[in-house]
Protein backbone atom coordinates (compact mmCIF):
# COMPACT_ATOMS: atom_id res chain seq x y z
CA UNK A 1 105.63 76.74 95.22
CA UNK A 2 103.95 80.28 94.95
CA UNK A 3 100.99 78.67 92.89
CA UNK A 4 100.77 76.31 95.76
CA UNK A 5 100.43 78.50 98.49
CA UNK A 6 97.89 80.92 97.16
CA UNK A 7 95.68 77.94 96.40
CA UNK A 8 95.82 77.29 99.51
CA UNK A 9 93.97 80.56 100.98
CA UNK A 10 90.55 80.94 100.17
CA UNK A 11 88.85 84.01 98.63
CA UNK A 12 86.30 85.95 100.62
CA UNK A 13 83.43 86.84 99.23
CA UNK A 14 81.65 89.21 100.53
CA UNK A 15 78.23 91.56 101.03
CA UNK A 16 77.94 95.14 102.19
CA UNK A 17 75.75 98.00 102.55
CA UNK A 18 77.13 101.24 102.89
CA UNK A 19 76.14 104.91 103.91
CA UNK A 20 77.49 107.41 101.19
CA UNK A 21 77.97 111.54 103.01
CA UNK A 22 80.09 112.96 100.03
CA UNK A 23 76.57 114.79 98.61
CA UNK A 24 74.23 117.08 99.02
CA UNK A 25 72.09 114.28 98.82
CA UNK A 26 73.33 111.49 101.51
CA UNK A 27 72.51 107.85 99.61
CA UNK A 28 72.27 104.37 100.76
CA UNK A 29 74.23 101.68 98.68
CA UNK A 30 74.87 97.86 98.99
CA UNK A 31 77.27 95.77 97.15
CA UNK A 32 79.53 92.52 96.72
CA UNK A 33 83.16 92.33 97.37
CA UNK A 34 86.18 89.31 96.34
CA UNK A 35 88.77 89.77 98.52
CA UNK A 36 92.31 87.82 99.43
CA UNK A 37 94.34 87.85 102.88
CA UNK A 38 97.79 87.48 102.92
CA UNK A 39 98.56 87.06 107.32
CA UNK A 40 96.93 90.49 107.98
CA UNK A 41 96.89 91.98 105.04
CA UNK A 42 94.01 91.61 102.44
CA UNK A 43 93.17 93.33 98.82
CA UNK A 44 89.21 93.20 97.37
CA UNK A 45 87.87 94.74 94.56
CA UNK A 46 84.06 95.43 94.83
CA UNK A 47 81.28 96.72 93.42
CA UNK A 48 78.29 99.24 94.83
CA UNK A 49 75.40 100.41 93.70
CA UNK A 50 73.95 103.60 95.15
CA UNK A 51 70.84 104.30 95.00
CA UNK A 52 69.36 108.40 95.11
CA UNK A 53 66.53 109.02 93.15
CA UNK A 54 67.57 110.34 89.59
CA UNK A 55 71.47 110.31 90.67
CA UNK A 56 72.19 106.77 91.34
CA UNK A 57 75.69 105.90 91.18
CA UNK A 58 77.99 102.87 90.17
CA UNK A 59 81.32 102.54 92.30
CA UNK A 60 84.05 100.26 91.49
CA UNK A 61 86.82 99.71 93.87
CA UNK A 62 90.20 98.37 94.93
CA UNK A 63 90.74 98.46 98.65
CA UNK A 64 93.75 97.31 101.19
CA UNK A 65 93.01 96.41 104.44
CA UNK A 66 95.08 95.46 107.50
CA UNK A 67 93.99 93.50 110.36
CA UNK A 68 94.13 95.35 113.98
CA UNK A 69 92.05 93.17 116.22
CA UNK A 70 89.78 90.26 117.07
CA UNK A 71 86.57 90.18 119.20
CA UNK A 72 85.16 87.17 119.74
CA UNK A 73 84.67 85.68 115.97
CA UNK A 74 85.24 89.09 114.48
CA UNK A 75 88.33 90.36 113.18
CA UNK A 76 88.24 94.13 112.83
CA UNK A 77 90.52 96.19 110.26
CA UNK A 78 91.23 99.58 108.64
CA UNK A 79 90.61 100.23 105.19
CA UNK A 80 91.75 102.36 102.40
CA UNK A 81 91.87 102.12 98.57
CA UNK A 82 90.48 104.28 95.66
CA UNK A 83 86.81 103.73 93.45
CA UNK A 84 85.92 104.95 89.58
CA UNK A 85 82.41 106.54 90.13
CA UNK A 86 80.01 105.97 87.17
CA UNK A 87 77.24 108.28 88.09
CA UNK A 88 73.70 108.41 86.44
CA UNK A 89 73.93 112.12 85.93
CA UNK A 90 76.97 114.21 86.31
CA UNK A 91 80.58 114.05 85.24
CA UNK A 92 82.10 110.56 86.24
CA UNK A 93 85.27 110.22 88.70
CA UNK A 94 87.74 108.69 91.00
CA UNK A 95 87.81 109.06 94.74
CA UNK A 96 89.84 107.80 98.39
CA UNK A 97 87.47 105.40 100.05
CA UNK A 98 88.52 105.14 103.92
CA UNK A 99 86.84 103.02 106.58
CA UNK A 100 86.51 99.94 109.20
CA UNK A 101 85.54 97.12 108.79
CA UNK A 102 84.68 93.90 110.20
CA UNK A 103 84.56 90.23 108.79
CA UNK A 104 83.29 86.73 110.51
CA UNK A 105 84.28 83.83 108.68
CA UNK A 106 80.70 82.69 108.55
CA UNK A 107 81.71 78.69 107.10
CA UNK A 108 83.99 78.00 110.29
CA UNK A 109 81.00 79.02 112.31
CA UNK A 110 78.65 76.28 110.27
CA UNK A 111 80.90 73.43 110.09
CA UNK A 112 81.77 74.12 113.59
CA UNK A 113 86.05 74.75 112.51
């Protein structure tokens, strides 16, 4: 029964670009995200890339989300999870990743659902 329902939700798949402030040097990333919802609750583990001139920086991440609203054909929800930071110079880490976010299920909106 279990197997059955989680075949039943889809995974979302997902693209992002992101604006990094931890630095001295502020850095622009973009990245790809597979995520499951469970009512209004969702998990993803993603991938960044950040990109600052000789210190570009690899993020891997597990983040939890939980729905809080809906405009329109966008469902808005808070954020938080942790990332492994593989960086290009400099001692690799971990760190809290905190944010919004907002997601429009872009096949309903071509096959008219």
């Amino acid at each position: 029964m279990a197997t059955l329902a989680l075949s039943a939700s889809a995974l979302e798949v997902g693209v992002n670009g992101t604006r990094d402030y931890s630095g001295s040097a502020d850095r622009t990333g973009y990245g790809i995200t597979l995520g499951q919802k469970f009512g209004a609750v969702g998990i993803e583990a993603g991938y960044n890339r950040f990109l600052q001139g000789a210190n570009d920086q690899d993020r891997y991440s597990v983040v939890g989300s939980y729905d809080v609203t809906k405009i329109g054909p966008v469902t808005v929800a808070v954020k938080g999870g942790v990332a492994y930071l593989m960086n290009q110079t400099g001692a690799d880490g971990y760190a809290y990743t905190a944010g919004v976010g907002g997601s429009v299920p872009i096949a309903n909106i071509v096959t008219g659902k």
